[in-house]
Each structure stands twice: as structure tokens, then as C-alpha cells.
N, C-alpha and C. Protein backbone atom coordinates (compact mmCIF):
# COMPACT_ATOMS: atom_id res chain seq x y z
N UNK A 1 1.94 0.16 10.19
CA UNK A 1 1.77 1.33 9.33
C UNK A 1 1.78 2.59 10.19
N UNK A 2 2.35 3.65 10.23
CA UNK A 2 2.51 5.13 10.42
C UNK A 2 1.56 6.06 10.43
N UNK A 3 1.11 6.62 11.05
CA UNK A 3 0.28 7.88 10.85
C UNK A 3 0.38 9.52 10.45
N UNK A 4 -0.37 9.84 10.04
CA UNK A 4 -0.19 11.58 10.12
C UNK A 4 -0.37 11.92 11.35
N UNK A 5 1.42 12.74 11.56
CA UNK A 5 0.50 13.93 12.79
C UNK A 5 0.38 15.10 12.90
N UNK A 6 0.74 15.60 11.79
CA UNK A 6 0.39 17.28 11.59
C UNK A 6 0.74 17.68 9.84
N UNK A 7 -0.29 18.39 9.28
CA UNK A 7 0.01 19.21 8.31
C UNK A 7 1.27 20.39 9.05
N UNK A 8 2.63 20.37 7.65
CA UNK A 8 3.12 21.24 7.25
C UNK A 8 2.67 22.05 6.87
N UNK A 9 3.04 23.72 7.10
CA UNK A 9 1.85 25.10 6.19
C UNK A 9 0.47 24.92 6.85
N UNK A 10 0.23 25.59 5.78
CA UNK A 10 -1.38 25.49 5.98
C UNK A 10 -2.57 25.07 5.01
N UNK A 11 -3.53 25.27 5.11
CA UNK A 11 -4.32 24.40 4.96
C UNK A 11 -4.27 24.98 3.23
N UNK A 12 -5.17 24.12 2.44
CA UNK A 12 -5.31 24.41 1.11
C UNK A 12 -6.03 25.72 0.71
N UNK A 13 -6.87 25.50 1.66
CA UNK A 13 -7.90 26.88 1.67
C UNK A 13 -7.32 28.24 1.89
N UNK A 14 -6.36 28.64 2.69
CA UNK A 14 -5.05 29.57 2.79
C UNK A 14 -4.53 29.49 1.54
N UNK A 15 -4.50 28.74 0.97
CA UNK A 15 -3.64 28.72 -0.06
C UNK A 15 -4.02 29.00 -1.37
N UNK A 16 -5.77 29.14 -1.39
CA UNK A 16 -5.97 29.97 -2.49
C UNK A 16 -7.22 28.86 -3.17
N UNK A 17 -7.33 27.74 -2.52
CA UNK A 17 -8.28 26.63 -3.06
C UNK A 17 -9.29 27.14 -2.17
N UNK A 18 -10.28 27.24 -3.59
CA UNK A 18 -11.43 27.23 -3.45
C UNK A 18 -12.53 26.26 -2.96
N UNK A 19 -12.54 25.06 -2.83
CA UNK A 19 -12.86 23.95 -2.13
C UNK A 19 -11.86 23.50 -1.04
N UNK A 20 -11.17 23.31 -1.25
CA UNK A 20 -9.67 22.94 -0.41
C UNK A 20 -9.71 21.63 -0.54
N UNK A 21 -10.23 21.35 -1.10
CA UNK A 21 -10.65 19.72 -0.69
C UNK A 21 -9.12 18.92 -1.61
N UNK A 22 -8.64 19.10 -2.81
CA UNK A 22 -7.39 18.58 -3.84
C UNK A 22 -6.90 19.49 -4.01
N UNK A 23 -5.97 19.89 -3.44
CA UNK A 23 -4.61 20.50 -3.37
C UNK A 23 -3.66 19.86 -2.57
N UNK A 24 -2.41 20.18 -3.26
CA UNK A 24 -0.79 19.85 -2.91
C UNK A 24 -0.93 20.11 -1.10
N UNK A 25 -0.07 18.89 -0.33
CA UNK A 25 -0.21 18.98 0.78
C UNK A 25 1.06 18.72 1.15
N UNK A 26 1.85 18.98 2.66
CA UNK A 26 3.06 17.92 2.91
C UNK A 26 2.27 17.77 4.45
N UNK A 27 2.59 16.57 5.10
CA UNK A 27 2.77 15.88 5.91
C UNK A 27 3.57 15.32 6.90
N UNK A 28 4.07 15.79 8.24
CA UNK A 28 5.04 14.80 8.91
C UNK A 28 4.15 13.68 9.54
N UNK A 29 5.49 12.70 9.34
CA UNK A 29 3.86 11.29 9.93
C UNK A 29 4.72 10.45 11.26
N UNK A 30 4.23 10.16 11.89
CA UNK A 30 4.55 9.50 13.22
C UNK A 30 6.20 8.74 12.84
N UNK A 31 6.59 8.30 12.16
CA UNK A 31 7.74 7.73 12.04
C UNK A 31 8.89 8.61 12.06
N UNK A 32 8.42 10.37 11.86
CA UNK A 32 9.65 11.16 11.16
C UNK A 32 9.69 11.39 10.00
N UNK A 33 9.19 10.51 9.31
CA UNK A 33 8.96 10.58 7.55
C UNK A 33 8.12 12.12 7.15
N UNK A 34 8.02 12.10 5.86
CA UNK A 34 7.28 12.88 5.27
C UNK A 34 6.65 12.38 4.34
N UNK A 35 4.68 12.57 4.34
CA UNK A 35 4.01 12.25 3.37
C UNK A 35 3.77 13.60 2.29
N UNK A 36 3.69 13.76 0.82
CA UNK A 36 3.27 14.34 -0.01
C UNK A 36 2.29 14.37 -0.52
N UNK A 37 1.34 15.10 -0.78
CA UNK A 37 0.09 14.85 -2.29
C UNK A 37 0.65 16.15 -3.13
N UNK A 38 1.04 15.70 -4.31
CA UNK A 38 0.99 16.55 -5.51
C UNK A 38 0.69 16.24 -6.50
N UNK A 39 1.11 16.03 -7.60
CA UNK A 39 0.55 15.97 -9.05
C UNK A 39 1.81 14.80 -9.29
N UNK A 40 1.47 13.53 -10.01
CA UNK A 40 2.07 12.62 -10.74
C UNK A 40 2.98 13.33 -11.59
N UNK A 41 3.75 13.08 -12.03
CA UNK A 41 4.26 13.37 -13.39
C UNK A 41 5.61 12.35 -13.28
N UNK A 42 5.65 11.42 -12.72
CA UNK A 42 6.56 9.95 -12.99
C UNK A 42 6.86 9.91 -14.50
N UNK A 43 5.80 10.06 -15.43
CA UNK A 43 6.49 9.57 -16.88
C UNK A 43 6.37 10.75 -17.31
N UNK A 44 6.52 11.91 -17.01
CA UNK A 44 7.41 13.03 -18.15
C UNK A 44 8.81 13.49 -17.44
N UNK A 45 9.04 13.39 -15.79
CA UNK A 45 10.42 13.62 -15.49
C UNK A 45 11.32 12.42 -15.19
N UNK A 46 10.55 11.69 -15.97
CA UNK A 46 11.28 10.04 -15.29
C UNK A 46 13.00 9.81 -15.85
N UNK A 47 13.10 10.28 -16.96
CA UNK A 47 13.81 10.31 -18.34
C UNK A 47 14.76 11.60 -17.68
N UNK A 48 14.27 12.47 -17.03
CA UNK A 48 15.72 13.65 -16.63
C UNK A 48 16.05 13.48 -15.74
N UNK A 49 15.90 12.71 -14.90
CA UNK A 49 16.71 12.77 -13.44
C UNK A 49 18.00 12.71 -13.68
N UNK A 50 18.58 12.88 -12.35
CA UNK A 50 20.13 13.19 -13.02
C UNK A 50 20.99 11.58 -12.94
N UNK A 51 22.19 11.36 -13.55
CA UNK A 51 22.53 9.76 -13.56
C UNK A 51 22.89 9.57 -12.48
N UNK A 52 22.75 10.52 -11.48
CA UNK A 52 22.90 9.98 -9.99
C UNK A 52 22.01 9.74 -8.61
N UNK A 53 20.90 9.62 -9.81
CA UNK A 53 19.32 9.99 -9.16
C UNK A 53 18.94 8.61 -9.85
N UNK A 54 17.48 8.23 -9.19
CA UNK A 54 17.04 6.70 -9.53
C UNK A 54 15.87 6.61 -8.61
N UNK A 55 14.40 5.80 -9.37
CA UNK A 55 13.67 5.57 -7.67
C UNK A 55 13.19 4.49 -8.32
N UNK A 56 12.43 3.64 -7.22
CA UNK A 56 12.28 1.94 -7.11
C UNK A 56 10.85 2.19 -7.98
N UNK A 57 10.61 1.04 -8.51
CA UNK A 57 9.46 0.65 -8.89
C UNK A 57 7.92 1.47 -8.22
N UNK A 58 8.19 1.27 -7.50
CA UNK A 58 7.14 1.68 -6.03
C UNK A 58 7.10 3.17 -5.80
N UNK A 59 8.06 4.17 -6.68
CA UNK A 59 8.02 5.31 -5.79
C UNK A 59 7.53 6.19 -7.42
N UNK A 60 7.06 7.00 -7.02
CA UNK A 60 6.54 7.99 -8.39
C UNK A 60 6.79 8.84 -7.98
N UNK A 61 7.33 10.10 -8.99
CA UNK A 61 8.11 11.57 -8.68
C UNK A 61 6.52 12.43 -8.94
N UNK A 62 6.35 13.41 -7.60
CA UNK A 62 5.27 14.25 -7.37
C UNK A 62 5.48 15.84 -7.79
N UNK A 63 4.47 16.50 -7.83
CA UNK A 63 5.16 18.07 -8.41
C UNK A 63 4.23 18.57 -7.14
N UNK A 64 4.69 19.53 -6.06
CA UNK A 64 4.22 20.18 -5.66
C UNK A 64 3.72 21.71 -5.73
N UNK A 65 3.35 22.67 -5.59
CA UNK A 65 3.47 24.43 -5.87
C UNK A 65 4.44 24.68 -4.91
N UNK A 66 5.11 25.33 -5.26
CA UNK A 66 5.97 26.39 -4.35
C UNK A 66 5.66 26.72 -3.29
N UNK A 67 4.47 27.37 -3.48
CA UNK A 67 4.03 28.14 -2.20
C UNK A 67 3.60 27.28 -1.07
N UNK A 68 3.36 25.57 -1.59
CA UNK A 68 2.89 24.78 -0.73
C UNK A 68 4.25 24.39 0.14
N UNK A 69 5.35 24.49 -0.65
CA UNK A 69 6.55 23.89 -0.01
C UNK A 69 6.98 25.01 0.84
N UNK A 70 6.53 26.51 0.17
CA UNK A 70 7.36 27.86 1.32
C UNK A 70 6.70 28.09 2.59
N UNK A 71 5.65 27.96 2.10
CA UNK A 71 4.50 28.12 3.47
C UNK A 71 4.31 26.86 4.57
N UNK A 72 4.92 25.58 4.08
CA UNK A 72 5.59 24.82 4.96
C UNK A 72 7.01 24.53 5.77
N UNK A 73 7.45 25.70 5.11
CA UNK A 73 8.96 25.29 5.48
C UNK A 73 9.28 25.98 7.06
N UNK A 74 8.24 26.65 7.31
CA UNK A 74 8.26 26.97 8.91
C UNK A 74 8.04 25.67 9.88
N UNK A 75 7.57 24.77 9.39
CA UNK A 75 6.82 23.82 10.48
C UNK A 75 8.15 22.70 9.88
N UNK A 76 9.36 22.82 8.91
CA UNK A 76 10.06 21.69 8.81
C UNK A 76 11.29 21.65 9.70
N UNK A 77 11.21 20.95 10.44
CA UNK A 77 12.58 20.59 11.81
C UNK A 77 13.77 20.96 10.96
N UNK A 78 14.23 21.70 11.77
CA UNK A 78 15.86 21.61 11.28
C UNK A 78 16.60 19.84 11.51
N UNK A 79 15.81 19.24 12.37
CA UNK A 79 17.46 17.54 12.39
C UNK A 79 16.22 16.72 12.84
């Protein structure tokens, strides 16, 4: 199994959470991968993906904020 090794952006608390504790996060994790926390919503966009789009059993579509994805996009590798 893989680890986290650095938050993308910044922290939740920058970001306007008042606890910081559940808010939208991204993650690069020791493999290269990227981990997410956002909001479920698997069964209301499950039905629009496009017919050239598809995910496995195992994978559920997440909603992140914007600002979590802009304010990370400094720390995302170009390759």
C-alpha cells in the first residue's frame, strides 16, 4: 500500500474552514498517484458521463471546490 507525501494547496483552514478538520483535499502519494477527499455524488453524475467515460465498480465520482483544485494546481508536476 502507498502513502501520502504531501498535500496539494493548502490546508483547509486557508481555505476558509472553520475547523479544517472536513474539507475537500488533493494529495500526491508515494506511487505518483493522486489521492482526493470530496463529496460523493457517484449516483447523481453516474447517468451523465459521457459514452466515452465509464468507472469500475470500485471507483466513485468525487466533487471537489474549485478553489481546492486552483490553489493546488501550483504544487501539480507538469510530467
Amino acid at each position: 500500500m502507498t502513502h501520502i507525501v504531501r498535500r496539494l494547496g493548502v490546508a483547509p483552514r486557508f481555505r476558509g474552514s472553520v475547523s479544517g478538520a472536513a474539507c475537500p483535499d488533493v494529495f500526491e502519494l508515494a506511487d505518483g498517484n493522486f489521492a482526493v477527499i470530496g463529496t460523493d455524488v457517484t449516483d447523481s453524475l453516474d447517468s451523465q458521463l459521457p459514452a466515452d467515460a465509464s468507472r469500475a465498480h470500485h471507483e466513485r465520482i468525487v466533487v471537489i471546490t474549485r478553489e481546492t483544485l486552483v490553489r493546488a494546481k501550483v504544487d501539480i508536476p507538469d510530467a
